[in-house]
C-alpha atoms as a PDB file:
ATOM      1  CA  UNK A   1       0.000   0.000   0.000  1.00  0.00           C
ATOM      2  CA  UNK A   2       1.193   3.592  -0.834  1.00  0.00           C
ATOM      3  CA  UNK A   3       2.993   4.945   2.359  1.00  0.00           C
ATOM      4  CA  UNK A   4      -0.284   7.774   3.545  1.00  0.00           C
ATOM      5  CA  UNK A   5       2.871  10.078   5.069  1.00  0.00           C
ATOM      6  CA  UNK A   6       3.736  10.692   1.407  1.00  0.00           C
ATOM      7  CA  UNK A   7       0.317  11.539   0.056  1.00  0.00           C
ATOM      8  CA  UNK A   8      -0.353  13.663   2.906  1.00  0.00           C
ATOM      9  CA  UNK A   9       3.057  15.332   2.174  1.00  0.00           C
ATOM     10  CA  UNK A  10       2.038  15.356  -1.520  1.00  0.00           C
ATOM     11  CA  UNK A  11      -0.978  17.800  -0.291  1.00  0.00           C
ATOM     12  CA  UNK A  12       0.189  20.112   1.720  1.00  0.00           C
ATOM     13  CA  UNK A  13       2.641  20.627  -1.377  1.00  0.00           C
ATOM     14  CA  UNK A  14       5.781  19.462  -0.106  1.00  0.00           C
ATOM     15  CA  UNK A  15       8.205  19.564  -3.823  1.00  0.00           C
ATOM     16  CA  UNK A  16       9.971  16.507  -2.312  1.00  0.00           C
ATOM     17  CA  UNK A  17       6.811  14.705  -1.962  1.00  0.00           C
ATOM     18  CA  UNK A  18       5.676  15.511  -5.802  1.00  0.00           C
ATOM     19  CA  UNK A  19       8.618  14.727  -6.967  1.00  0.00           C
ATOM     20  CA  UNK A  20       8.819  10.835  -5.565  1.00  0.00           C
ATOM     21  CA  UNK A  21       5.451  10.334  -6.717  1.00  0.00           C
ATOM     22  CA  UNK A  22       5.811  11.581 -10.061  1.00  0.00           C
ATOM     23  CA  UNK A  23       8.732   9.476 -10.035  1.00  0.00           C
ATOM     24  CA  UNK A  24       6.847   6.555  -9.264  1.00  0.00           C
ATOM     25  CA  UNK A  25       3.911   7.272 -11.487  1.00  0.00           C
ATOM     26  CA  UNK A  26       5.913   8.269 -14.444  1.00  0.00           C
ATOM     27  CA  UNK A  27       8.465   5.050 -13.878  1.00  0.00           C
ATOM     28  CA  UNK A  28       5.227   2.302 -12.756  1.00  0.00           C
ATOM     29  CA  UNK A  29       7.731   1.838  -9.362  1.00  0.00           C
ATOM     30  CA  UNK A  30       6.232   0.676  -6.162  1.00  0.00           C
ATOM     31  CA  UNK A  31       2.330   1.339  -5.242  1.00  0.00           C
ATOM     32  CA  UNK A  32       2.133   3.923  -7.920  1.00  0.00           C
ATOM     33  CA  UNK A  33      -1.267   2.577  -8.390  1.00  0.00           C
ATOM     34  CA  UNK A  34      -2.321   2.953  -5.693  1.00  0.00           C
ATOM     35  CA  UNK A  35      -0.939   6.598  -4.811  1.00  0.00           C
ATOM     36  CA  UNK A  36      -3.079   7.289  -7.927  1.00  0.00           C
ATOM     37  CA  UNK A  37      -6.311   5.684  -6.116  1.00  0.00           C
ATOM     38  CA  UNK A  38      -5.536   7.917  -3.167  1.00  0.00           C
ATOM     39  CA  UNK A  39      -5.298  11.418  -4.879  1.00  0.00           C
ATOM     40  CA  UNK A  40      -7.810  13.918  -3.528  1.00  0.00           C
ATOM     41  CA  UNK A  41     -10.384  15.478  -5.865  1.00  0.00           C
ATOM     42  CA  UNK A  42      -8.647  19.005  -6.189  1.00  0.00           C
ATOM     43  CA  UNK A  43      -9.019  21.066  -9.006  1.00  0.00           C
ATOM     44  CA  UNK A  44      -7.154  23.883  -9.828  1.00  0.00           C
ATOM     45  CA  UNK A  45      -7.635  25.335 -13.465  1.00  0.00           C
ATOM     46  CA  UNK A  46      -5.466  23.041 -15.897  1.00  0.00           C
ATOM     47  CA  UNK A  47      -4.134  25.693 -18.536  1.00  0.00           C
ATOM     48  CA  UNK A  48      -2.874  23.859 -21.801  1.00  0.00           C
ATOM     49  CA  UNK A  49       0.087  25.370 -24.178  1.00  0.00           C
ATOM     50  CA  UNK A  50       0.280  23.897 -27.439  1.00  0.00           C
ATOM     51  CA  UNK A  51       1.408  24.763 -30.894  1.00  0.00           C
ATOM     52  CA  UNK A  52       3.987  24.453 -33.522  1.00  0.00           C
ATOM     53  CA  UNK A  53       7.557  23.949 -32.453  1.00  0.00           C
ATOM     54  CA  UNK A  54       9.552  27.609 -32.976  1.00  0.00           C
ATOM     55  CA  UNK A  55       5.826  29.655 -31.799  1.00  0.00           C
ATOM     56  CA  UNK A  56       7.585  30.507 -28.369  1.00  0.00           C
ATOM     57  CA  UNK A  57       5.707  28.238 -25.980  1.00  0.00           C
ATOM     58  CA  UNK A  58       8.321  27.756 -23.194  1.00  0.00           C
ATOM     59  CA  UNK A  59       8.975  31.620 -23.851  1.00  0.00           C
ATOM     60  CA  UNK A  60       5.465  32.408 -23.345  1.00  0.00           C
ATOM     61  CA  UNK A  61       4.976  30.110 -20.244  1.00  0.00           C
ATOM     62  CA  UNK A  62       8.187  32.181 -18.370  1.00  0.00           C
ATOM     63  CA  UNK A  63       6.500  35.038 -18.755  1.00  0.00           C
ATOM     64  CA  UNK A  64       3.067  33.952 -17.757  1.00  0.00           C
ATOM     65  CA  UNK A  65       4.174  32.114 -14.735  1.00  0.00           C
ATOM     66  CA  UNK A  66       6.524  35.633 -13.784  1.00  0.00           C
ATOM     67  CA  UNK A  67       3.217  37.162 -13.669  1.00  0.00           C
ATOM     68  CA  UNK A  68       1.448  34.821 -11.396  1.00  0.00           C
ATOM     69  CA  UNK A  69       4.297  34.079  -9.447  1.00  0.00           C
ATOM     70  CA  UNK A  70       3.898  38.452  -8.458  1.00  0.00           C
ATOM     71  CA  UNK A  71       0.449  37.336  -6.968  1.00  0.00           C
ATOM     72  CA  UNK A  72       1.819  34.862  -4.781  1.00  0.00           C
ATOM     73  CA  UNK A  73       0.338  31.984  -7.097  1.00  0.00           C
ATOM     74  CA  UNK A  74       2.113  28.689  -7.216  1.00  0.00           C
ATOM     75  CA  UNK A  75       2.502  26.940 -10.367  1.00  0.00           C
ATOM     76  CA  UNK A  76       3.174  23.574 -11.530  1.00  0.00           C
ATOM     77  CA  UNK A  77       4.644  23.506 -15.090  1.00  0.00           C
ATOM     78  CA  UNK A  78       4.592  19.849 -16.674  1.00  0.00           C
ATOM     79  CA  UNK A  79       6.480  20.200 -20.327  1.00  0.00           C
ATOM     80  CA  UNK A  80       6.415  17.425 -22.490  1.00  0.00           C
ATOM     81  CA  UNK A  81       9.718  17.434 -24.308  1.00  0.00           C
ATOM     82  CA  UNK A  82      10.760  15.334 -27.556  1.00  0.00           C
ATOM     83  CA  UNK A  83      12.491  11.629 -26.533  1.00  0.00           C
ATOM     84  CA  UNK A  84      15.836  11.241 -27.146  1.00  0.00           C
ATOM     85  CA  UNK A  85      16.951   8.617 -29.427  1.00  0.00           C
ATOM     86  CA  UNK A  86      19.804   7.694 -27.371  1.00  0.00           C
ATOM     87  CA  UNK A  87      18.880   8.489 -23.544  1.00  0.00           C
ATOM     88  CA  UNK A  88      15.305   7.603 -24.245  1.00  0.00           C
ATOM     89  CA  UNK A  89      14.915  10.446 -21.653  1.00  0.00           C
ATOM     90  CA  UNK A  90      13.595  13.855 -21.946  1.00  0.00           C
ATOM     91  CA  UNK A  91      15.593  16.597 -24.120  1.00  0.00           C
ATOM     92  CA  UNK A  92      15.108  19.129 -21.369  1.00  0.00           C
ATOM     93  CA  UNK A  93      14.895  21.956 -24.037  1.00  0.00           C
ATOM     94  CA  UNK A  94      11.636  23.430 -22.127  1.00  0.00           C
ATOM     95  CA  UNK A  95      12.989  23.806 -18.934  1.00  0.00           C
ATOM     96  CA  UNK A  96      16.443  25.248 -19.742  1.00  0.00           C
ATOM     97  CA  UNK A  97      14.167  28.283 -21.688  1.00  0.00           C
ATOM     98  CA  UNK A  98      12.313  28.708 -18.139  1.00  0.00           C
ATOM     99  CA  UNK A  99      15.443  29.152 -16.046  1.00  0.00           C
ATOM    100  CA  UNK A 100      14.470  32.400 -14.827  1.00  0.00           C
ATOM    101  CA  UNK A 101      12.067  30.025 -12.583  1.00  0.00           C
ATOM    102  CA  UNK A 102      14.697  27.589 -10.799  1.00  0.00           C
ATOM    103  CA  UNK A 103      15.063  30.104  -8.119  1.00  0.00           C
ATOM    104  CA  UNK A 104      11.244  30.718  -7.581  1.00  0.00           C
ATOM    105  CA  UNK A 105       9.493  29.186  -4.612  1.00  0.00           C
ATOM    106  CA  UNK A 106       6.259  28.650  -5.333  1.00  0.00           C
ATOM    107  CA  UNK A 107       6.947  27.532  -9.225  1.00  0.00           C
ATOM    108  CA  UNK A 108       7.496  23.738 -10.023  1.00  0.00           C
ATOM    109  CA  UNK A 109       8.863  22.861 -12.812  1.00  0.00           C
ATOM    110  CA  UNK A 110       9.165  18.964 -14.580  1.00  0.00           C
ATOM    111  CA  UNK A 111       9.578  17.485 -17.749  1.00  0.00           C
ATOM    112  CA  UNK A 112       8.207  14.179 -19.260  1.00  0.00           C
ATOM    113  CA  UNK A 113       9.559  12.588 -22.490  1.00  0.00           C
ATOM    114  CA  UNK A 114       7.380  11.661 -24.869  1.00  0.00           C
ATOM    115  CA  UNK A 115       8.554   8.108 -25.336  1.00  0.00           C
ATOM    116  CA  UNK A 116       7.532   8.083 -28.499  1.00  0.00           C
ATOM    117  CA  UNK A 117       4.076   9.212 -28.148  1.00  0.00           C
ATOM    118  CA  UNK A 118       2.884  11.216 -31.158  1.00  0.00           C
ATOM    119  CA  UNK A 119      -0.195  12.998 -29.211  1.00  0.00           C
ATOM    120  CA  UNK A 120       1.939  16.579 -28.264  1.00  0.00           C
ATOM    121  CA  UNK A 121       2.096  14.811 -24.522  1.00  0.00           C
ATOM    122  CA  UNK A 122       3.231  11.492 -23.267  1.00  0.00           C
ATOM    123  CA  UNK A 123       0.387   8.977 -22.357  1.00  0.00           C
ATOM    124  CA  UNK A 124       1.773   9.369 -19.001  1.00  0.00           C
ATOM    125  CA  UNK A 125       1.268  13.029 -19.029  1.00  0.00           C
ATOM    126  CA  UNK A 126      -2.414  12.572 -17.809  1.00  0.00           C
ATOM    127  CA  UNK A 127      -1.588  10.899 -14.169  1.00  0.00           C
ATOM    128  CA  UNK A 128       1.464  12.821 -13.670  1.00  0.00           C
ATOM    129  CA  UNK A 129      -1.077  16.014 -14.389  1.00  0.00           C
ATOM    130  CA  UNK A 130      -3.417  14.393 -11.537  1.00  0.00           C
ATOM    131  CA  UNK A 131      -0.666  14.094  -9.351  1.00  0.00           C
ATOM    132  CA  UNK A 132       0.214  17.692  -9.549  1.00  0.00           C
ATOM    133  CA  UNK A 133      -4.014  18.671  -9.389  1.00  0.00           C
ATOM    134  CA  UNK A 134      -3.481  17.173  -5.950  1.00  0.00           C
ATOM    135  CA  UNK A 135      -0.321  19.292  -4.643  1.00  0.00           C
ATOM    136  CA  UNK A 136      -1.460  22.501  -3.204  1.00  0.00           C
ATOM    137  CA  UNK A 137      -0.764  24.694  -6.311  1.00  0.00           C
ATOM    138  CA  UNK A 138      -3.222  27.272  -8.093  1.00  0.00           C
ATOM    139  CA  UNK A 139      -2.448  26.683 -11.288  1.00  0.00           C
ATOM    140  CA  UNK A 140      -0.762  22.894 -13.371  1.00  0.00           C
ATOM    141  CA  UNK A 141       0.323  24.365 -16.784  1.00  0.00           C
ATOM    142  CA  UNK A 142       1.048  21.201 -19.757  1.00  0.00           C
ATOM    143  CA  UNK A 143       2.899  22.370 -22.124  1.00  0.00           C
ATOM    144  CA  UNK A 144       3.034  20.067 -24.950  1.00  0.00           C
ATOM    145  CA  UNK A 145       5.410  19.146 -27.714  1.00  0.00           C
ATOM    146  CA  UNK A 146       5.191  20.898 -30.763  1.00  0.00           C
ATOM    147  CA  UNK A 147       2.357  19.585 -32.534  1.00  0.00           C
ATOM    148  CA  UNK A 148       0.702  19.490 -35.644  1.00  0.00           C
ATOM    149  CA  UNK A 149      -2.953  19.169 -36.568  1.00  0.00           C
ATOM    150  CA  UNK A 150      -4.185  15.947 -35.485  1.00  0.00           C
ATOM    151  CA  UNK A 151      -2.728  15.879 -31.671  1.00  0.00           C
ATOM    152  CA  UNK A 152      -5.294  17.227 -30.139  1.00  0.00           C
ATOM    153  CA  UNK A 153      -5.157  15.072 -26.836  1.00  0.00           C
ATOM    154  CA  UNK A 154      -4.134  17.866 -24.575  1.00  0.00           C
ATOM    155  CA  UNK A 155      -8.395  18.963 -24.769  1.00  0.00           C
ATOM    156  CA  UNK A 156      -8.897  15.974 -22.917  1.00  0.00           C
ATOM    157  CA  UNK A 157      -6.655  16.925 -19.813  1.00  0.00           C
ATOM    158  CA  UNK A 158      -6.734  21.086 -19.946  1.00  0.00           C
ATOM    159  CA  UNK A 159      -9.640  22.777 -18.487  1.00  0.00           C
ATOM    160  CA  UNK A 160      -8.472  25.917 -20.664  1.00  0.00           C
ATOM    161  CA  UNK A 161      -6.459  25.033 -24.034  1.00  0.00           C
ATOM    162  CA  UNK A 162      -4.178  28.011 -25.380  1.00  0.00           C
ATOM    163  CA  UNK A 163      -3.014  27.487 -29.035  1.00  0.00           C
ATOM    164  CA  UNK A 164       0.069  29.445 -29.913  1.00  0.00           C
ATOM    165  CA  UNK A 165       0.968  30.620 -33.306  1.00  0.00           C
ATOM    166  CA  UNK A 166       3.508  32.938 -35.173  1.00  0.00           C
ATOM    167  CA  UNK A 167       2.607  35.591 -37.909  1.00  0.00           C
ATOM    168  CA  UNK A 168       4.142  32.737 -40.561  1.00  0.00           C
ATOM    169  CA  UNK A 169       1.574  30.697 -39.899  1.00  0.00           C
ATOM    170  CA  UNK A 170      -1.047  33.106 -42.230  1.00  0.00           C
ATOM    171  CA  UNK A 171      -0.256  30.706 -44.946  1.00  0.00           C
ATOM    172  CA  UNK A 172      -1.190  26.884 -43.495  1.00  0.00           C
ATOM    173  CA  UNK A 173      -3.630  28.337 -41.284  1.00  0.00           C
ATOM    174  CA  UNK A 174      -6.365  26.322 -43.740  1.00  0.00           C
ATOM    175  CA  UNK A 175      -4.635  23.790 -42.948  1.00  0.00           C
ATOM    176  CA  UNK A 176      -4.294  23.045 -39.528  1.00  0.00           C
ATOM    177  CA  UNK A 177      -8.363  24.496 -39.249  1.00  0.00           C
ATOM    178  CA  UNK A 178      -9.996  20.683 -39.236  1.00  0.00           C
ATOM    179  CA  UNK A 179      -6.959  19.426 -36.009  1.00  0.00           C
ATOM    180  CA  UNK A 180      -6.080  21.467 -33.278  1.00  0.00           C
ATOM    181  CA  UNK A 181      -7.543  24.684 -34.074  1.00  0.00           C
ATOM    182  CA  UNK A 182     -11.024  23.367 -33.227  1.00  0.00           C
ATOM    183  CA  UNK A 183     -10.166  22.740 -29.520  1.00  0.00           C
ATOM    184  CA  UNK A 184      -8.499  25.372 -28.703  1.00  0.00           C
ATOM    185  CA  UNK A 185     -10.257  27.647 -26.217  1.00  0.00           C
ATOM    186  CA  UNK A 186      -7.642  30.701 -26.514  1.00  0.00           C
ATOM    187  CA  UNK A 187      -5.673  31.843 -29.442  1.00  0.00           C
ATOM    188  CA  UNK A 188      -2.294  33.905 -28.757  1.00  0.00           C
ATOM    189  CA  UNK A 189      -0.581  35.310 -32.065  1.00  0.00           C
ATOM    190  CA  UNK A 190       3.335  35.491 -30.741  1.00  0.00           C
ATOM    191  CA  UNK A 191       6.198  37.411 -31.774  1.00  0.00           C
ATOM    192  CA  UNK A 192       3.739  40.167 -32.553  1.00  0.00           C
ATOM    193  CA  UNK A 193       6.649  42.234 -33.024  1.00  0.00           C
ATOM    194  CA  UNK A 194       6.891  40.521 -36.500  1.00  0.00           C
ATOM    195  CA  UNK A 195       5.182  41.838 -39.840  1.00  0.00           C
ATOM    196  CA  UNK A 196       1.460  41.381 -40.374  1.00  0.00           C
ATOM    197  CA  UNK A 197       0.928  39.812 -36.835  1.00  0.00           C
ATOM    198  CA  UNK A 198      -1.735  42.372 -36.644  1.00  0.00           C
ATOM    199  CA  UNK A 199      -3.335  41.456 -40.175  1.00  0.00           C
ATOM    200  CA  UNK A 200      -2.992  37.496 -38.892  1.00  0.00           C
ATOM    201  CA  UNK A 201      -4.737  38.129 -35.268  1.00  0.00           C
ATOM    202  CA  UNK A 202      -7.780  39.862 -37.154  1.00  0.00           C
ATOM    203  CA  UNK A 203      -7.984  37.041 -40.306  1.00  0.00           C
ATOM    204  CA  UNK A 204      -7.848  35.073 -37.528  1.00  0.00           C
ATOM    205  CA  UNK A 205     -10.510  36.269 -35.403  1.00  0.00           C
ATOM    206  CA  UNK A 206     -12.911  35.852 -38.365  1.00  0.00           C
ATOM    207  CA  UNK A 207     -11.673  32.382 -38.618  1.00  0.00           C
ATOM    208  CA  UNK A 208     -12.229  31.083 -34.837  1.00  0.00           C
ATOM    209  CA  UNK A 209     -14.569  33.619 -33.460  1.00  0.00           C
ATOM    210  CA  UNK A 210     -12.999  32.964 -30.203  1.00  0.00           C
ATOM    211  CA  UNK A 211     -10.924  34.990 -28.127  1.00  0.00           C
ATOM    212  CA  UNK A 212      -7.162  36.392 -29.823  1.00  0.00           C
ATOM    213  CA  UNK A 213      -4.406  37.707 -27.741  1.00  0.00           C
ATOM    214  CA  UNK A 214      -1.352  39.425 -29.557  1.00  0.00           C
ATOM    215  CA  UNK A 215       1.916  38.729 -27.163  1.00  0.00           C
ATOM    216  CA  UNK A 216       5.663  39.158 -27.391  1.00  0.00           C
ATOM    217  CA  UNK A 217       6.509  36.717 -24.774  1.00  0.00           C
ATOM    218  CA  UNK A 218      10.498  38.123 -24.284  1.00  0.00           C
ATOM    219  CA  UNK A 219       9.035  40.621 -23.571  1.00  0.00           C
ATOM    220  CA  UNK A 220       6.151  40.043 -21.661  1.00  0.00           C
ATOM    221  CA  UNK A 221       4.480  42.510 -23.815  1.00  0.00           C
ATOM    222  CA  UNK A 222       0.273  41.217 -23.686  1.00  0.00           C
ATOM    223  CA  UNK A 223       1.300  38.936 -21.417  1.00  0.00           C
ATOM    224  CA  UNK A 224      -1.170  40.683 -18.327  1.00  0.00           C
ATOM    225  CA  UNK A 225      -4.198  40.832 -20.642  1.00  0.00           C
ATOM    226  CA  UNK A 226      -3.785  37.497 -21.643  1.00  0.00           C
ATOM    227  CA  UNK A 227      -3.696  36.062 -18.233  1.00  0.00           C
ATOM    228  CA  UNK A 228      -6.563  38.243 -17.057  1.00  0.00           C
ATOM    229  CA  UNK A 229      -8.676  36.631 -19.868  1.00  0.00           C
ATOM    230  CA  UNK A 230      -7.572  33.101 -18.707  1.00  0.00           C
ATOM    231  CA  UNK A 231      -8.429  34.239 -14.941  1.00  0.00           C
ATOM    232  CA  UNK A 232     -12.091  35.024 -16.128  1.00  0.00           C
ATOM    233  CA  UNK A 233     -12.467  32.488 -18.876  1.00  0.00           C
ATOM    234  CA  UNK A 234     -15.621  30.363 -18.394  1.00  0.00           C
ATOM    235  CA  UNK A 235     -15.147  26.648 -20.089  1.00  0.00           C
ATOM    236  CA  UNK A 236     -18.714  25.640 -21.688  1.00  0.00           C
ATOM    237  CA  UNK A 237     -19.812  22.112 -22.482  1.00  0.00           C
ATOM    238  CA  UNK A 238     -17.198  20.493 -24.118  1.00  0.00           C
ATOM    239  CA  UNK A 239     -18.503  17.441 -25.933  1.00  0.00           C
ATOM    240  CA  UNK A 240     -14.833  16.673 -27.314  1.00  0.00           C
ATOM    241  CA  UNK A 241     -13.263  17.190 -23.992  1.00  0.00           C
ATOM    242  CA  UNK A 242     -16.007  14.045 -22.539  1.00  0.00           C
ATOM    243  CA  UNK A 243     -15.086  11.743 -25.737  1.00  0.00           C
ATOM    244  CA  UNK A 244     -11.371  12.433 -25.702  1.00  0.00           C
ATOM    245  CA  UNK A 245     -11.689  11.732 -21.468  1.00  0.00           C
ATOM    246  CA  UNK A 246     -13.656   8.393 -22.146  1.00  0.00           C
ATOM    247  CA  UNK A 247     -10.734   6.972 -24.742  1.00  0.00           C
ATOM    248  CA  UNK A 248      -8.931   7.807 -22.058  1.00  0.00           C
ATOM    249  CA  UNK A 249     -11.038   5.406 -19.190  1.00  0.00           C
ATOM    250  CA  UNK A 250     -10.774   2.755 -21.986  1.00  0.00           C
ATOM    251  CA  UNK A 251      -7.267   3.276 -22.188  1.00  0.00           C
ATOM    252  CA  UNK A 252      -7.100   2.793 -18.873  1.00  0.00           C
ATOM    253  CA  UNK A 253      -9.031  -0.299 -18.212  1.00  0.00           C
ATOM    254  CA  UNK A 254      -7.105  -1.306 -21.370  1.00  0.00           C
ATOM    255  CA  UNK A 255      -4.215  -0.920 -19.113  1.00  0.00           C
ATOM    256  CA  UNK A 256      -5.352  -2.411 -15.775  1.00  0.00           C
ATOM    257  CA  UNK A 257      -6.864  -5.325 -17.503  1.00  0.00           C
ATOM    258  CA  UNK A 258      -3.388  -6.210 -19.494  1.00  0.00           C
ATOM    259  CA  UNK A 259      -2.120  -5.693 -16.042  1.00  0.00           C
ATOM    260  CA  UNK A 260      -3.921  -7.888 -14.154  1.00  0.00           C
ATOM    261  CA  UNK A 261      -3.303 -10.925 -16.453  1.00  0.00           C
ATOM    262  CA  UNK A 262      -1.275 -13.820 -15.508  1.00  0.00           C
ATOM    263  CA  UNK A 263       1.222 -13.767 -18.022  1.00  0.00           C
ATOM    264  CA  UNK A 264       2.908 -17.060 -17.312  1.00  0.00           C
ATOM    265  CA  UNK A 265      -0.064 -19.232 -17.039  1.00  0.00           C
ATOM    266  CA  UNK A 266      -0.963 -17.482 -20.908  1.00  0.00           C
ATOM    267  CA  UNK A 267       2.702 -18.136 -22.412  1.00  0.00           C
ATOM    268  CA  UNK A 268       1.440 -21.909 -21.112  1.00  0.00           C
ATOM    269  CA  UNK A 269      -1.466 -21.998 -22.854  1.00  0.00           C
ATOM    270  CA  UNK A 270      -1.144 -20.816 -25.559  1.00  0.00           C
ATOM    271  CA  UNK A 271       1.760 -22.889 -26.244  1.00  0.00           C
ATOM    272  CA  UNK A 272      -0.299 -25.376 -25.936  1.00  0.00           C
ATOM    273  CA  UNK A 273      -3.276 -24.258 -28.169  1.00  0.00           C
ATOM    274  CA  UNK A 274      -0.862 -22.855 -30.624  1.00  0.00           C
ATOM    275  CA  UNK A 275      -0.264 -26.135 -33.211  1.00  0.00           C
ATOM    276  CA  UNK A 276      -3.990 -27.289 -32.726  1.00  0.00           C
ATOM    277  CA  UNK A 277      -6.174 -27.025 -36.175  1.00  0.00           C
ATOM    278  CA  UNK A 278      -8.812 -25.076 -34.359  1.00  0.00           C
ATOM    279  CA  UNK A 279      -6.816 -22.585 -32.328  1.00  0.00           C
ATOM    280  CA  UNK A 280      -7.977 -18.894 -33.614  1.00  0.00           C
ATOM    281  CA  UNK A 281      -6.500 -16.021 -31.977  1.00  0.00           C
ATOM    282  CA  UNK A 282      -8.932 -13.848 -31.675  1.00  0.00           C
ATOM    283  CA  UNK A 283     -11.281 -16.970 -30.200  1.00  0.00           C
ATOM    284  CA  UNK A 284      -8.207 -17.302 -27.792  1.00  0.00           C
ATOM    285  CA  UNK A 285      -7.834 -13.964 -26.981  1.00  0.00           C
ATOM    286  CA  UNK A 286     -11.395 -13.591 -26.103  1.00  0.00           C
ATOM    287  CA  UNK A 287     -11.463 -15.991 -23.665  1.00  0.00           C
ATOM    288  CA  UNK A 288      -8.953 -14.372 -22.093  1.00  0.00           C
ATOM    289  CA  UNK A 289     -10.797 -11.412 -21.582  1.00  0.00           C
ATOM    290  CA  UNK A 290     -13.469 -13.187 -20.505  1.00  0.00           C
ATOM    291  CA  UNK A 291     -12.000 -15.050 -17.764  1.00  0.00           C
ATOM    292  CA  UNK A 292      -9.879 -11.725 -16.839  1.00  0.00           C
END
C-alpha cells in the first residue's frame, strides 16, 4: 500500500513529496497505483500550451508564470519534451528556456519525455497532471510538444487550451483548421513584433470567433491581458473534452486489464493451443478477456 505520510506530504505541497510520486507514477515503481487511487479530488484550473515547435511556448509560459508568481500563485509547469533517441529520456529543451524560474518558490517545474508518443504529450502526461491537481498549487500548466494538426489530446486533460501561433503561420492556417484549431479555447498570435501579426490576429478572429491575444513573450508585452482573460475564462460544455476523457477510461481499463493478467499461465497456454487445427486467436484472446 502507498505509504499515507507521502500523500499527505504530496498535499500540503511538499516539492519533495511531488517529486517521488511523479517518479513513481511516471516510472510504474512501487504502489504507484495505488498513490493514484488515493489522490484527492482538487481542481485547480489546468491551462494547456500547445502549438507548432519555434511559436515561443516555453517563452510564453516564463512570462506567464513571472506574472502569477507576483500574486503569490504557485505553479506547476509539466512540459512534455521530444524523446531522445539515445537516452530515451527527456531533451530538457523546455525547462532550460524557463530558467528564470529555478530560483522561484512557489513555481514547479518537470519534464516528461514523450517516449515516443505522437499525441503533443506522453500517455503518461495525464496521471502525472493528476498528481500535480493534488499538490497545493493554483495553477498545473502542460505544455506540450510541438504539434501538428491531429494531436489534439491535450483537450482531454486542460480545463483551458491556449493554441500558440507565429505571424508565418497566415499561410497553413487552412490547414491546420480541421486538427487542433477546433479545440483550442484561446488563441495567442506570438512574436507580434513581426510583420502582419496584426493582419494574422484579425484574419484570424474571423476564422475562430474565439478569443485572440497578440503577445511578445520576451518581452512580456500582452502577457497581463492574456492572463486576465484566462483568470475570467468560463469553459462551456465540451462534448470533445467528454469523448477524448472516455478513450482515455478505456485506455485505462485497457491498461489495468493487461495488467492484471497472468502472463505465465498465458505463455502456457497458448503454447499449448498454438499447433492445434482449431486454435484462432482472436477466439483465444477472447477468452482471455473473458476469464480476466
Amino acid at each position: 500500500m502507498a505509504d499515507q505520510s507521502l500523500i499527505d506530504r504530496l498535499t500540503s505541497g511538499d516539492f519533495k513529496a511531488v517529486a517521488r510520486c511523479l517518479t513513481m507514477v511516471e516510472n510504474e515503481l512501487g504502489d504507484y497505483i495505488e498513490i493514484l487511487k488515493k489522490l484527492p479530488n482538487k481542481y485547480p484550473p489546468v491551462l494547456g500550451i500547445t502549438g507548432p515547435p519555434g511559436a515561443g511556448k516555453s517563452t510564453l509560459i516564463n512570462s506567464l508564470v513571472s506574472e502569477l508568481a507576483r500574486d503569490n500563485k504557485r505553479v506547476a509547469i509539466l512540459a512534455v519534451d521530444p524523446t531522445s533517441a539515445f537516452s530515451k529520456g527527456s531533451l530538457l529543451g523546455d525547462r532550460i528556456r524557463m530558467n528564470k524560474q529555478f530560483n522561484n518558490p512557489g513555481v514547479y517545474i518537470r519534464s516528461v519525455a514523450t517516449r515516443g508518443y505522437l499525441g503533443g504529450i506522453s500517455e503518461k502526461t495525464f496521471e502525472m497532471a493528476d498528481v500535480l491537481k493534488a499538490a497545493n498549487f493554483d495553477y498545473v500548466i502542460i505544455e506540450t510538444a510541438g504539434v501538428g494538426q491531429s494531436e489534439i489530446e491535450i483537450a482531454a486533460l486542460a480545463d483551458i487550451t491556449v493554441l500558440v501561433l507565429v505571424p508565418e503561420a497566415g499561410d497553413d492556417i487552412q490547414n491546420i483548421k480541421s486538427g487542433i484549431i477546433e479545440i483550442a479555447d484561446l488563441f495567442v498570435v506570438n512574436k507580434a513584433d513581426r510583420p502582419d501579426a496584426s493582419l494574422f490576429a484579425n484574419n484570424l478572429k474571423k476564422e475562430v470567433l474565439k478569443p485572440v491575444y497578440l503577445t511578445e513573450a520576451i518581452s512580456g508585452k500582452g502577457v497581463v491581458e492574456l492572463i486576465n482573460e484566462i483568470t475570467h475564462h468560463k469553459p462551456g460544455e465540451n462534448d470533445k473534452k467528454l469523448l477524448l476523457l472516455e478513450n482515455r477510461i478505456f485506455n485505462i481499463i485497457g491498461n489495468l486489464a493487461v495488467k492484471s493478467l497472468d502472463k505465465k499461465k498465458l505463455r502456457q497456454e497458448l503454447a499449448e493451443a498454438f499447433f492445434s487445427k482449431e486454435f484462432n486467436v482472436y477466439k483465444f484472446s477472447e477468452r482471455w478477456i473473458r476469464s480476466s
